[in-house]
C-alpha atoms as a PDB file:
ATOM      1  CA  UNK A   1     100.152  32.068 -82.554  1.00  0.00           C
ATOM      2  CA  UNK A   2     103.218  29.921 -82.484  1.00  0.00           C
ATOM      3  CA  UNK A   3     105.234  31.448 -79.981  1.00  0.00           C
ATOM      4  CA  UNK A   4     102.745  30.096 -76.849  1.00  0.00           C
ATOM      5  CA  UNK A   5     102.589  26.573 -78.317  1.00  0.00           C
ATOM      6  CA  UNK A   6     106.926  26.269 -78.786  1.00  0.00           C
ATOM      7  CA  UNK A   7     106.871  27.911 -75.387  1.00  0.00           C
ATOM      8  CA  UNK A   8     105.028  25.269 -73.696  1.00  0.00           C
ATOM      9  CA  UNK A   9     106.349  22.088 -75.875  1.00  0.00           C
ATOM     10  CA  UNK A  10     109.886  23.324 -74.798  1.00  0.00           C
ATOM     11  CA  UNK A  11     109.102  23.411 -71.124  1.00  0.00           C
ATOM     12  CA  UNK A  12     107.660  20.096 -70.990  1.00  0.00           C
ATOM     13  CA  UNK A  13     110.011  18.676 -73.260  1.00  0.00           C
ATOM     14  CA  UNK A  14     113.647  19.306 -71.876  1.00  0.00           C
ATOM     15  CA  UNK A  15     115.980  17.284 -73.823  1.00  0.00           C
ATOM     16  CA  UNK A  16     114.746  19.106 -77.066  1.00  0.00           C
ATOM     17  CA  UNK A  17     115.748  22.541 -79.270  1.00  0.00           C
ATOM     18  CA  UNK A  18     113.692  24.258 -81.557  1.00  0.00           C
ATOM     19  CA  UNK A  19     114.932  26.103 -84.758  1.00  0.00           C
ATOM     20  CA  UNK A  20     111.999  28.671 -85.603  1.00  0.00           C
ATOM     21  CA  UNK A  21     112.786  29.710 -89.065  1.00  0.00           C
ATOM     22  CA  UNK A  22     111.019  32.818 -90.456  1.00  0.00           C
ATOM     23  CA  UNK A  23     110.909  36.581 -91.390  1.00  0.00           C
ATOM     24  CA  UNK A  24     113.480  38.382 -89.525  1.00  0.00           C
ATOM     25  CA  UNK A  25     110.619  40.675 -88.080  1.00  0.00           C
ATOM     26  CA  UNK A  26     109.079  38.082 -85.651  1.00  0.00           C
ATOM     27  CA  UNK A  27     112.972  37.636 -84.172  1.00  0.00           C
ATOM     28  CA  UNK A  28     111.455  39.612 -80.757  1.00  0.00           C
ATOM     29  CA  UNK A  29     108.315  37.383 -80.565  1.00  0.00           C
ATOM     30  CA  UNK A  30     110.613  34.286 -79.768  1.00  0.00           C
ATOM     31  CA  UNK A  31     113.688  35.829 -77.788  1.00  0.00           C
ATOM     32  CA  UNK A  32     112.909  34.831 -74.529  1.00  0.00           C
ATOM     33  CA  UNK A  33     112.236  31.394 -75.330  1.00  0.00           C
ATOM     34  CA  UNK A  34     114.396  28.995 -73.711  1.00  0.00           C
ATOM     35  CA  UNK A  35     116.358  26.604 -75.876  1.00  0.00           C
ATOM     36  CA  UNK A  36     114.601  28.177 -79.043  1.00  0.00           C
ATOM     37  CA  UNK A  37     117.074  29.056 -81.509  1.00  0.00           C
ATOM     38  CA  UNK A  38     115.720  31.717 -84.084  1.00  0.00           C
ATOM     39  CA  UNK A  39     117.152  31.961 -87.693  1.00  0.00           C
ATOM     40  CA  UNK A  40     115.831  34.944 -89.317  1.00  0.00           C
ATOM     41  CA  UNK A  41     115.360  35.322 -93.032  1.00  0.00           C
ATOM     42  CA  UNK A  42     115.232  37.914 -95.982  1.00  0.00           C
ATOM     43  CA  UNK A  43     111.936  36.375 -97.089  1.00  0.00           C
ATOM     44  CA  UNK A  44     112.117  37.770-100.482  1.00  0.00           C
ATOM     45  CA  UNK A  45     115.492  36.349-101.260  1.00  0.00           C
ATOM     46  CA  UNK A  46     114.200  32.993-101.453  1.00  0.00           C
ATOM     47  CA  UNK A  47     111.268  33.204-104.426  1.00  0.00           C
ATOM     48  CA  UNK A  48     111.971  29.912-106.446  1.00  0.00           C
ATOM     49  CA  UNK A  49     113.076  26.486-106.438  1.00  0.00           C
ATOM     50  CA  UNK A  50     116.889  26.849-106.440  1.00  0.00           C
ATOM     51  CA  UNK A  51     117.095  29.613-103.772  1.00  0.00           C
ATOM     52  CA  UNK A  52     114.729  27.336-101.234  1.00  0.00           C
ATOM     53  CA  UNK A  53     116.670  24.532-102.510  1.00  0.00           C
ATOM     54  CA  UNK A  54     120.111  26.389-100.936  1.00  0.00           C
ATOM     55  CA  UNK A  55     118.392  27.332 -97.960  1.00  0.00           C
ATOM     56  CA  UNK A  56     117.741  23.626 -96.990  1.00  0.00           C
ATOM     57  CA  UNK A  57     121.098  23.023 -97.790  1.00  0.00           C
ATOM     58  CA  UNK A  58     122.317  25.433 -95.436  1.00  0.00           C
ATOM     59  CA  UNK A  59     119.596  24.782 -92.379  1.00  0.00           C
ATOM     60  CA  UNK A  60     120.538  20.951 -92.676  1.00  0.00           C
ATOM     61  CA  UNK A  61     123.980  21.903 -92.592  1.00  0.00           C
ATOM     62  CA  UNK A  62     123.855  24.501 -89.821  1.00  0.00           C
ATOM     63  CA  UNK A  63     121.220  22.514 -87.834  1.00  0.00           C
ATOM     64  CA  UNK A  64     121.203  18.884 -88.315  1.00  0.00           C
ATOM     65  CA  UNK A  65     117.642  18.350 -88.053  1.00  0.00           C
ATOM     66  CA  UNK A  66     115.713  15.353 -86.581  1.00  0.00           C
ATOM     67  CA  UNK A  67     112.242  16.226 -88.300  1.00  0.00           C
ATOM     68  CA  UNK A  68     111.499  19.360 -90.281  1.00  0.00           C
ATOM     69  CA  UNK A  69     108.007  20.892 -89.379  1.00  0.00           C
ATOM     70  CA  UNK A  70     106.281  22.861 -91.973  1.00  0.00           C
ATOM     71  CA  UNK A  71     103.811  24.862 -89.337  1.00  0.00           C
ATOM     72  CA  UNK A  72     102.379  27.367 -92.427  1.00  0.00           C
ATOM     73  CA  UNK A  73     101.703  24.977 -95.447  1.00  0.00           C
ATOM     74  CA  UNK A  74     101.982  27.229 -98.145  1.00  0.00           C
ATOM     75  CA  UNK A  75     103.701  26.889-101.757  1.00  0.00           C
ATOM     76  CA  UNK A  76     106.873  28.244-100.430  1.00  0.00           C
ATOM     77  CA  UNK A  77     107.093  25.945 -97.462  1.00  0.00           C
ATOM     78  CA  UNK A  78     105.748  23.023 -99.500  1.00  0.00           C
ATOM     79  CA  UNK A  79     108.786  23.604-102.177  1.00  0.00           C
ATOM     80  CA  UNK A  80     110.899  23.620 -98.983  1.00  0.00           C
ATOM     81  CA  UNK A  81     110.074  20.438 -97.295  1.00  0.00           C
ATOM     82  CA  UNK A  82     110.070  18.998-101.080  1.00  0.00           C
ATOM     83  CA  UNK A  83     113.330  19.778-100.487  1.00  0.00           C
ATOM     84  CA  UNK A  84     114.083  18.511 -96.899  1.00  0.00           C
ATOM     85  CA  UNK A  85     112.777  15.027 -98.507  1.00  0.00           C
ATOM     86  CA  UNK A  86     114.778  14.564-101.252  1.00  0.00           C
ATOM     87  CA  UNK A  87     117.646  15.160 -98.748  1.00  0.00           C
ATOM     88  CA  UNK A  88     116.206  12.154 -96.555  1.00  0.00           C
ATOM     89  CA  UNK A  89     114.671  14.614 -93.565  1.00  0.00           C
ATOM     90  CA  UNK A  90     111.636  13.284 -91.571  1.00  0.00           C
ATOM     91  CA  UNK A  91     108.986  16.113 -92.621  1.00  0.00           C
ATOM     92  CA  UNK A  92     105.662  16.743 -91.010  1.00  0.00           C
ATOM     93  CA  UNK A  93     103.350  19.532 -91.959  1.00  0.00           C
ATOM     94  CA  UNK A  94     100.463  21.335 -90.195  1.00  0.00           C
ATOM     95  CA  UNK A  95      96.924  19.866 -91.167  1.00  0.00           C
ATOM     96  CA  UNK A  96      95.081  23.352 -91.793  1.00  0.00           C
ATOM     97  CA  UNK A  97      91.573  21.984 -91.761  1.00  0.00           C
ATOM     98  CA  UNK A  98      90.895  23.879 -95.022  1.00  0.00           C
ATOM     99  CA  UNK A  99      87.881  21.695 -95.670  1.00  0.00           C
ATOM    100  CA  UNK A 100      86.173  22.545 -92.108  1.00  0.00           C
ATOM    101  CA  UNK A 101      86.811  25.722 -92.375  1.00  0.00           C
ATOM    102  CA  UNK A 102      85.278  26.679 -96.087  1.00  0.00           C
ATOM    103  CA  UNK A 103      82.083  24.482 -94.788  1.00  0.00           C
ATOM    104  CA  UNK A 104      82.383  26.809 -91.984  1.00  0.00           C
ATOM    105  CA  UNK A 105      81.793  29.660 -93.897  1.00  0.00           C
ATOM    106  CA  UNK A 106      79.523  28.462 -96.359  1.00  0.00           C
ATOM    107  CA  UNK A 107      76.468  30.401 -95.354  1.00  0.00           C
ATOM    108  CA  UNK A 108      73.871  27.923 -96.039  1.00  0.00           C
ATOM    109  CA  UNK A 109      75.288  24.894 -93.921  1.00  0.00           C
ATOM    110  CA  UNK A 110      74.450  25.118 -90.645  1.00  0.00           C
ATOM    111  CA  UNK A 111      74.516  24.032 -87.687  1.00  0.00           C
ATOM    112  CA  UNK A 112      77.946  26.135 -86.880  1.00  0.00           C
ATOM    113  CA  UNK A 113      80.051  24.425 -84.437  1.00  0.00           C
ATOM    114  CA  UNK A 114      83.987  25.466 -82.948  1.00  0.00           C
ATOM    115  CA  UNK A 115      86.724  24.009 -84.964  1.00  0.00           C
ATOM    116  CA  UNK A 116      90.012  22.756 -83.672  1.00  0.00           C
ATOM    117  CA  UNK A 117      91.824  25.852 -82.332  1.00  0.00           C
ATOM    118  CA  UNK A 118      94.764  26.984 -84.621  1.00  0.00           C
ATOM    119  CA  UNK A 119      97.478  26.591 -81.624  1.00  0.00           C
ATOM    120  CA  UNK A 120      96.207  22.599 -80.836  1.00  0.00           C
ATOM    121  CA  UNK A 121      96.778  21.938 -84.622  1.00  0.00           C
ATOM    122  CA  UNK A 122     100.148  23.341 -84.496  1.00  0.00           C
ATOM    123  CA  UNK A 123     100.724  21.221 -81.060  1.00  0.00           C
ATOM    124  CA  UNK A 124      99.208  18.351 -83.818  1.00  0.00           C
ATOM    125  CA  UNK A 125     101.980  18.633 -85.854  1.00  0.00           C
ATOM    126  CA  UNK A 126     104.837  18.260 -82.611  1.00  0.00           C
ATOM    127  CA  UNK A 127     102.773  15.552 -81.457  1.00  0.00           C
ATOM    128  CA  UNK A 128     102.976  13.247 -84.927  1.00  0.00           C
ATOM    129  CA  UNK A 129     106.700  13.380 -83.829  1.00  0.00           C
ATOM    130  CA  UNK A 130     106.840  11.998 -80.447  1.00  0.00           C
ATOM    131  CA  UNK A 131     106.570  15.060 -78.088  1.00  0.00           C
ATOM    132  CA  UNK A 132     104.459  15.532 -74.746  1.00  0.00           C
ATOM    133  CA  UNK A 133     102.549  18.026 -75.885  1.00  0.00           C
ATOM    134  CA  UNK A 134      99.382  19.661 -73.411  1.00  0.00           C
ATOM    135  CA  UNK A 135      98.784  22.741 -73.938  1.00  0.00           C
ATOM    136  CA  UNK A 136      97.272  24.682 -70.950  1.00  0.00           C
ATOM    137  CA  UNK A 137      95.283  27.470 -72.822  1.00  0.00           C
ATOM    138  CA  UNK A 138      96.017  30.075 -70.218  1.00  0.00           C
ATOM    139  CA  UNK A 139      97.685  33.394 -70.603  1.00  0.00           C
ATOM    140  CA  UNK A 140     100.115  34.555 -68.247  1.00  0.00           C
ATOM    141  CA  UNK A 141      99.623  38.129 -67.220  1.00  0.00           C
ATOM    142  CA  UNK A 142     102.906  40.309 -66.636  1.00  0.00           C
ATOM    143  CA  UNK A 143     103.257  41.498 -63.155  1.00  0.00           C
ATOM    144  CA  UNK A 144     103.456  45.177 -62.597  1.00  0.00           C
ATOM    145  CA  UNK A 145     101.412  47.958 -62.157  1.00  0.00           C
ATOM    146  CA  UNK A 146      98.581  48.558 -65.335  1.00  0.00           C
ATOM    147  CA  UNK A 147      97.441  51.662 -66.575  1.00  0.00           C
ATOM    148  CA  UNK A 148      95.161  52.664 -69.309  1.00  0.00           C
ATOM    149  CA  UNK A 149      93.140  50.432 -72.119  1.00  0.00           C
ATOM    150  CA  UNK A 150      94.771  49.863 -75.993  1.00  0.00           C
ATOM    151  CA  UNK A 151      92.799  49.966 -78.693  1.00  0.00           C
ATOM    152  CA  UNK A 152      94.245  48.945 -81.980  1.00  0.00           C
ATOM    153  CA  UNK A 153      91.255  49.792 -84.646  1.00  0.00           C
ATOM    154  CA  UNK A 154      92.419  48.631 -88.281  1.00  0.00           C
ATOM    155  CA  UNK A 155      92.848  45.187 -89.385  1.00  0.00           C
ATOM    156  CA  UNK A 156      94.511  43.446 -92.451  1.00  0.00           C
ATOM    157  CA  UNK A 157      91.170  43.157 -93.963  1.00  0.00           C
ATOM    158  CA  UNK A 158      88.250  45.365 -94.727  1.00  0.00           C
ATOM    159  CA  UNK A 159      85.658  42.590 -93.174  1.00  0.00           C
ATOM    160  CA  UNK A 160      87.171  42.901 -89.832  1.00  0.00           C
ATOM    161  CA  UNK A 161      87.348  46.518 -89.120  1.00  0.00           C
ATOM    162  CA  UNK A 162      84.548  48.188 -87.439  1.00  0.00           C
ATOM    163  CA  UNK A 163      83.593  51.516 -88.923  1.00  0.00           C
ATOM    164  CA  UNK A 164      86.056  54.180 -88.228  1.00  0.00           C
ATOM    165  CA  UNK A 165      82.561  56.417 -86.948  1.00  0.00           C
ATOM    166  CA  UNK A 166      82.172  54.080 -84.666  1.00  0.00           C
ATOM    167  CA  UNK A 167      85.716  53.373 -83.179  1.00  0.00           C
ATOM    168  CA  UNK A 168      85.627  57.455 -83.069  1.00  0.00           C
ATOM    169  CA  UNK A 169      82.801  57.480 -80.734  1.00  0.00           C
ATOM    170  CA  UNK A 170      84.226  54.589 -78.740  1.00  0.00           C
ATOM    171  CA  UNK A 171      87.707  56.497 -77.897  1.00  0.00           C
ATOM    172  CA  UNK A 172      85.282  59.638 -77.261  1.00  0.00           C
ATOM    173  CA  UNK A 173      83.856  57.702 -74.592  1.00  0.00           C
ATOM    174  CA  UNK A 174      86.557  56.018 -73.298  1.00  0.00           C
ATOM    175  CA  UNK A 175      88.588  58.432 -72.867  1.00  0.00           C
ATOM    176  CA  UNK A 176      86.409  60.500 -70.138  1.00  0.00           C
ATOM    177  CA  UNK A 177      87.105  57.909 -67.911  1.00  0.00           C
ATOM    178  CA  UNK A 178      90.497  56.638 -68.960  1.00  0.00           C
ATOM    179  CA  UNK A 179      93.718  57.015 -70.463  1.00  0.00           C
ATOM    180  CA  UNK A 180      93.877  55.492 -73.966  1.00  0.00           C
ATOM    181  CA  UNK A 181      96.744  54.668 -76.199  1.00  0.00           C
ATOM    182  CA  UNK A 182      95.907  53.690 -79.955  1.00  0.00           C
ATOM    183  CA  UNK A 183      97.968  51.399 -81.922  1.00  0.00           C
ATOM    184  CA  UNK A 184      98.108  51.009 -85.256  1.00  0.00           C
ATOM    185  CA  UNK A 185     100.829  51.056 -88.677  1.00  0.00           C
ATOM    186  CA  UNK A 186     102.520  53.783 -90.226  1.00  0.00           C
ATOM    187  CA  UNK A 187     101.188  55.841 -92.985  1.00  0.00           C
ATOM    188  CA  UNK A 188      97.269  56.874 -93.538  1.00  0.00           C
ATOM    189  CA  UNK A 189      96.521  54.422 -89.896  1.00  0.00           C
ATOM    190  CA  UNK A 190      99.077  56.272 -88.117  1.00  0.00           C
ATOM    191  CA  UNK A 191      97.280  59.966 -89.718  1.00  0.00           C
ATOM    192  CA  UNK A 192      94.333  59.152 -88.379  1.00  0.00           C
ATOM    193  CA  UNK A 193      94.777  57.753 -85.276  1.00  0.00           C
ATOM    194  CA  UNK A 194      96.813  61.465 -84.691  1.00  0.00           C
ATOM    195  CA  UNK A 195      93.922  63.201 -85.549  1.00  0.00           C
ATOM    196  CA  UNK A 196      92.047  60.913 -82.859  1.00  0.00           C
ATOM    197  CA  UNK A 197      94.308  61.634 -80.384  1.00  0.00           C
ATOM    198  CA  UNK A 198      94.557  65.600 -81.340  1.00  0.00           C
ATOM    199  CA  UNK A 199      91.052  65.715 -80.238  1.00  0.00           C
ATOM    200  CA  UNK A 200      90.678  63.808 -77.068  1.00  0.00           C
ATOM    201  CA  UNK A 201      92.052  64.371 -73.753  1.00  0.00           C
ATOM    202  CA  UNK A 202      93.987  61.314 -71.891  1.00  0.00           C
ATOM    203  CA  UNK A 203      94.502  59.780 -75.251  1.00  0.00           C
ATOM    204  CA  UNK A 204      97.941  59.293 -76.990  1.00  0.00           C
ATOM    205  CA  UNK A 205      98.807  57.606 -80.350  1.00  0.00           C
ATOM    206  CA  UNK A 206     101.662  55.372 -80.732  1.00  0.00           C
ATOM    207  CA  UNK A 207     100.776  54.496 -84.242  1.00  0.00           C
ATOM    208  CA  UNK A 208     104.280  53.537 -85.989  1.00  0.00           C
ATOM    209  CA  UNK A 209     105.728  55.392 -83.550  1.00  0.00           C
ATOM    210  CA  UNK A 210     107.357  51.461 -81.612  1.00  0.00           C
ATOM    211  CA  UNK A 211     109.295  48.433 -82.325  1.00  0.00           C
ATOM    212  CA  UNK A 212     107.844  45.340 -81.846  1.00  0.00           C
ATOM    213  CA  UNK A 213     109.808  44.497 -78.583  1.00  0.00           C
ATOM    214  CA  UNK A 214     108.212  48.452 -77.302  1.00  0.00           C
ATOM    215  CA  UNK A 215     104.775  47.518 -78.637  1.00  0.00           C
ATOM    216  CA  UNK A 216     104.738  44.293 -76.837  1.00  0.00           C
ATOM    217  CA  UNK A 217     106.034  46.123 -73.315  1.00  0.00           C
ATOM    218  CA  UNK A 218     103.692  48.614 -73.731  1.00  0.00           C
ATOM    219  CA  UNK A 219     100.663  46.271 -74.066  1.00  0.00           C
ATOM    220  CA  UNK A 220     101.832  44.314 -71.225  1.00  0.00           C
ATOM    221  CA  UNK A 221     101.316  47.436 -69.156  1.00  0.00           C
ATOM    222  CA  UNK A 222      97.981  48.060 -70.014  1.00  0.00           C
ATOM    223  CA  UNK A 223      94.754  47.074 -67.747  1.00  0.00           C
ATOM    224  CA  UNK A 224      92.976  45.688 -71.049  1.00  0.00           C
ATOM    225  CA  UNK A 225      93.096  45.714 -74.755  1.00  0.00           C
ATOM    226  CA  UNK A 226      90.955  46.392 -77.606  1.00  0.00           C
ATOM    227  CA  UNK A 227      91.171  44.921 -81.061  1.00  0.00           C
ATOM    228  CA  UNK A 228      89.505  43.660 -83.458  1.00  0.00           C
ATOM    229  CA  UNK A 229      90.347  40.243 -85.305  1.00  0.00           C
ATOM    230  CA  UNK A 230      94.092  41.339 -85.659  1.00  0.00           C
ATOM    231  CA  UNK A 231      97.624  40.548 -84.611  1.00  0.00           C
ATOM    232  CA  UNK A 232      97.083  42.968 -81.953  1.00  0.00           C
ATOM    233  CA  UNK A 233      95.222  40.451 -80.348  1.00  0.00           C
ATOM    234  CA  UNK A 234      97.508  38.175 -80.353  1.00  0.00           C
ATOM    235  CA  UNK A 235     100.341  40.269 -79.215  1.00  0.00           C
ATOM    236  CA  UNK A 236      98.028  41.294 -76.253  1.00  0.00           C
ATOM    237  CA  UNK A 237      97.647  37.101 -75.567  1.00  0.00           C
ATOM    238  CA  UNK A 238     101.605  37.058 -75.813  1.00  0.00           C
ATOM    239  CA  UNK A 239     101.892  39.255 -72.544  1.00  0.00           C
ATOM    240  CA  UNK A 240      99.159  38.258 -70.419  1.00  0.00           C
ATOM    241  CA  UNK A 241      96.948  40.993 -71.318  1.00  0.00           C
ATOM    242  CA  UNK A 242      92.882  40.505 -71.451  1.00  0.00           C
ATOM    243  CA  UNK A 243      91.739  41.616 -75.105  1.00  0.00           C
ATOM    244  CA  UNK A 244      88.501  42.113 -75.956  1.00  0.00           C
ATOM    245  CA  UNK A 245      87.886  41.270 -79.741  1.00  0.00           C
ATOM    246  CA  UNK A 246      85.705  42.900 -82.512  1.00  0.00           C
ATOM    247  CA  UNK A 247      84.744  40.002 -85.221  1.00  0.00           C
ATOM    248  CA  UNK A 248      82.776  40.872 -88.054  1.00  0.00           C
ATOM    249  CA  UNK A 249      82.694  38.404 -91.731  1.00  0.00           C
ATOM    250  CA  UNK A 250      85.175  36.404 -89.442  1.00  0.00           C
ATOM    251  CA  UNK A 251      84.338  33.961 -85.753  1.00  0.00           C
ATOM    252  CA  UNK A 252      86.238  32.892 -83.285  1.00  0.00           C
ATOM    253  CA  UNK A 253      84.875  29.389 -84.393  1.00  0.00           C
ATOM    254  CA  UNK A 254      87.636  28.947 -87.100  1.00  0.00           C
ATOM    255  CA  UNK A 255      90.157  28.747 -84.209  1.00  0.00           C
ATOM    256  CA  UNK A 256      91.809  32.037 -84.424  1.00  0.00           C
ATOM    257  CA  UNK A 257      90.706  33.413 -80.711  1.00  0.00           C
ATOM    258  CA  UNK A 258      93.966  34.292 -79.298  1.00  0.00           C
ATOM    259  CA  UNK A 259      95.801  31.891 -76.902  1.00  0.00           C
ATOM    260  CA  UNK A 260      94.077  32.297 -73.555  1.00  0.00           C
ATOM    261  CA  UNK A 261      91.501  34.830 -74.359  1.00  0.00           C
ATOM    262  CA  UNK A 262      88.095  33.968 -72.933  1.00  0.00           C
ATOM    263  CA  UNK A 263      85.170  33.893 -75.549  1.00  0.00           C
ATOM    264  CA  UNK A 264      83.157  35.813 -73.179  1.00  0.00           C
ATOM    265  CA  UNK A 265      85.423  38.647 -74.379  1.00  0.00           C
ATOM    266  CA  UNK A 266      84.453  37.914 -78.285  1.00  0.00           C
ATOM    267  CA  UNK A 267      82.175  40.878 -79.817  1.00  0.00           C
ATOM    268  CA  UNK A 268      80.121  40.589 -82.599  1.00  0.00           C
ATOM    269  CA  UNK A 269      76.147  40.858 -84.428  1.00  0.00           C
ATOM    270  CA  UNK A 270      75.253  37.186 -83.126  1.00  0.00           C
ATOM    271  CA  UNK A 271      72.054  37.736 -84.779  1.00  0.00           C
ATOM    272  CA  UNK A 272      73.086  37.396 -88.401  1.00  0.00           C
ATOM    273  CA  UNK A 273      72.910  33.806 -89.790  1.00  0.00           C
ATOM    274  CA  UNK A 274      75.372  35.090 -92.607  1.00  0.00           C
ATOM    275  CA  UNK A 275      78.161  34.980 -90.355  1.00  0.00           C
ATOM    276  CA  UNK A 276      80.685  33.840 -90.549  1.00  0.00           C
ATOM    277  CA  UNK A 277      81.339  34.130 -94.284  1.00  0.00           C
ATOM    278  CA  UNK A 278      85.070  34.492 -94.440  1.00  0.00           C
ATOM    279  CA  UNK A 279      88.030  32.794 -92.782  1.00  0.00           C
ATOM    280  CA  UNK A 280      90.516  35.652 -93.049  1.00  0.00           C
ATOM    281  CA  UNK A 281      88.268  38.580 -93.925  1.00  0.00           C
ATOM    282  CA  UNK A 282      88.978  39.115 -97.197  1.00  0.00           C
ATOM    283  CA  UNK A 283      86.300  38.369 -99.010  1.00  0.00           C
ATOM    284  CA  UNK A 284      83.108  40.633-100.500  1.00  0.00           C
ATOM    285  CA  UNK A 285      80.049  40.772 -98.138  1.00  0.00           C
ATOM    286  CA  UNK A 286      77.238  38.209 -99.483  1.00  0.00           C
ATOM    287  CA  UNK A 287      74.468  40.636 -98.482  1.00  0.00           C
ATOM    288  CA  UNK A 288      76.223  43.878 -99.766  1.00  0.00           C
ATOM    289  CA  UNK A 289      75.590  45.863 -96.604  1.00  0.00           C
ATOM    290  CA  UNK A 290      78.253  44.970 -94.271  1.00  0.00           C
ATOM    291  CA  UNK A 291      75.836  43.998 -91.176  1.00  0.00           C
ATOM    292  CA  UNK A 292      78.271  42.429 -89.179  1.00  0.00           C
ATOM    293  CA  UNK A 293      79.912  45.531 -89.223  1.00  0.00           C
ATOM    294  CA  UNK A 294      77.791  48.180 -89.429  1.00  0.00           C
ATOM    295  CA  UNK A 295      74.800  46.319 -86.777  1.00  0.00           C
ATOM    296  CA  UNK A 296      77.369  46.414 -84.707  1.00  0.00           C
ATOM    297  CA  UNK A 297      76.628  48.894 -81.894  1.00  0.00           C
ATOM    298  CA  UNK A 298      79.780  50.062 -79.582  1.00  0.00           C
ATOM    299  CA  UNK A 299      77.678  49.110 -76.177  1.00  0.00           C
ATOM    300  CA  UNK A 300      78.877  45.508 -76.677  1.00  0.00           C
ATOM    301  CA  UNK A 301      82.327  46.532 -76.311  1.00  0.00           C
ATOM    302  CA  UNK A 302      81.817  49.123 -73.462  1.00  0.00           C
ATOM    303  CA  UNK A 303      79.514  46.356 -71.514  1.00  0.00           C
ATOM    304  CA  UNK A 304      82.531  43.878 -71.521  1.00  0.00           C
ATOM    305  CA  UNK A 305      84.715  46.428 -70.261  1.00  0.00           C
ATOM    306  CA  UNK A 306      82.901  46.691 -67.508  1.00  0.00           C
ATOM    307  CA  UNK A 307      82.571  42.737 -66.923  1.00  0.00           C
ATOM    308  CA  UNK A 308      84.646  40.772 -65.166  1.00  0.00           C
ATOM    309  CA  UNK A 309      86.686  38.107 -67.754  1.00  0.00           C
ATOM    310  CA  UNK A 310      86.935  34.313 -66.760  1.00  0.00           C
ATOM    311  CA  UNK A 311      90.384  34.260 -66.674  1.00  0.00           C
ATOM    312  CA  UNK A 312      91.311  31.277 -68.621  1.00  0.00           C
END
């Protein structure tokens, strides 16, 4: 969710470069950024103090920074910018909203309300420093013909991910009237997803079968996506691409939608006063039955197809 939000700081801010530092894995994500510099890491080399105490050393070194932005606020980035200080570095670090968001999904406090999206806090952050930052909240569709609808099924977390019956009977339908191409990882997603795709006509699997850089390209091609709560959706706001997202113990009212999307393409059991009952997903249902989930009928996802999306 970074890579629209440095995108549009760096295009209204000119005489500025940004040094995204992070797992060498997201390298793709930022490569056609203009004046974004992207210094890739080993992640797992740097585990304690002394190791994230060398690697500020080196970035101030290599870089020279004016401020240091900690956009994830976690221990390791916290040990970092402890860092960054004691060298004299002008540090400024993302304001999560972890209060808001745990009232959020405290079941008995009502009335629920949208929270600051996730991309204006990280704009927050650029903004403490002196940048022009508006952010326009539009995706940018890739030109080009589009064929076919994605539909990414699995999720980090078991209380976003629609039962795998029902995401069965949605790519039976589907696919009688279009060409589908399921996404997913490698190993037991990737096995079922082939046995999906062994079974349907006009439907091909591309489970761990891309790079990122081919995953994003091929979900710029597509008409629409489908995903639930997931980086897919994300990936599909990085191209342009209308998704239409499944949420289940999670809502778009934490501030996760992805950058663009219109909430008139969010899914989910509005009827359940439960929800939502976990930011990330992670957590055990408070009723035990998985409602959100298992309520959740696959019409809702076949009636938005067939809707028009505001574009936003």
């Amino acid at each position: 969710m970074t890579v629209p939000v440095l995108k549009e700081i760096l295009a209204q801010n000119t005489d500025w470069t940004i040094v995204m530092v992070s797992h060498h894995v997201y390298k793709e994500l930022f490569d056609h950024i203009p004046r974004l510099r992207f210094h890739a890491l080993e992640l797992d080399r740097y585990k304690d103090f002394l190791s994230l105490w060398r690697l500020s050393t080196d970035l101030q070194r290599l870089y020279s920074p004016d401020a240091v932005v900690d956009l994830h606020d976690v221990i390791r980035t916290k040990v970092l910018c402890f860092c960054f200080r004691l060298k004299g570095e002008k540090v400024y670090i993302l304001h999560k909203g972890r209060r808001e968001k745990e009232r959020l999904v405290n079941i008995r406090f009502f009335p629920k309300t949208p929270l600051k999206t996730t991309t204006e806090r990280y704009a927050d952050v650029f903004r403490k420093i002196g940048l022009f930052v508006v952010l326009s909240h539009r995706r940018e569709p890739n030109q080009g013909e589009k064929e076919g609808i994605g539909f990414a099924p699995f999720a980090k977390h078991k209380g976003k991910i629609l039962s795998l019956e029902k995401s069965y009977e949605l790519v039976k339908i589907l696919s009688q009237e279009y060409k589908i191409f399921l996404f997913g990882g490698k190993g037991e997603e990737a096995k079922v997803l082939e046995g999906w795709a062994g079974h349907f006509a006009n439907t091909v699997c591309l489970a761990g079968k891309l790079s990122l850089g081919q995953e994003l390209e091929k979900i710029a091609s597509l008409e629409l996506m489908i995903s639930m709560d997931s980086a897919n959706m994300h990936l599909a706001s990085l191209v342009g691409t209308r998704c239409i997202s499944v949420w289940g113990q999670t809502h778009h009212y934490s501030g996760f939608l992805g950058y663009g999307q219109s909430t008139e393409d969010v899914v989910q059991v509005e009827e359940l006063s439960c929800r939502p009952c976990s930011v990330f997903g992670g957590r055990d249902c408070y009723r035990g039955d998985w409602a959100c989930l298992y309520e959740f009928t696959i019409q809702r996802i076949l009636d938005r197809i067939k809707s028009p999306s505001s574009e936003r």
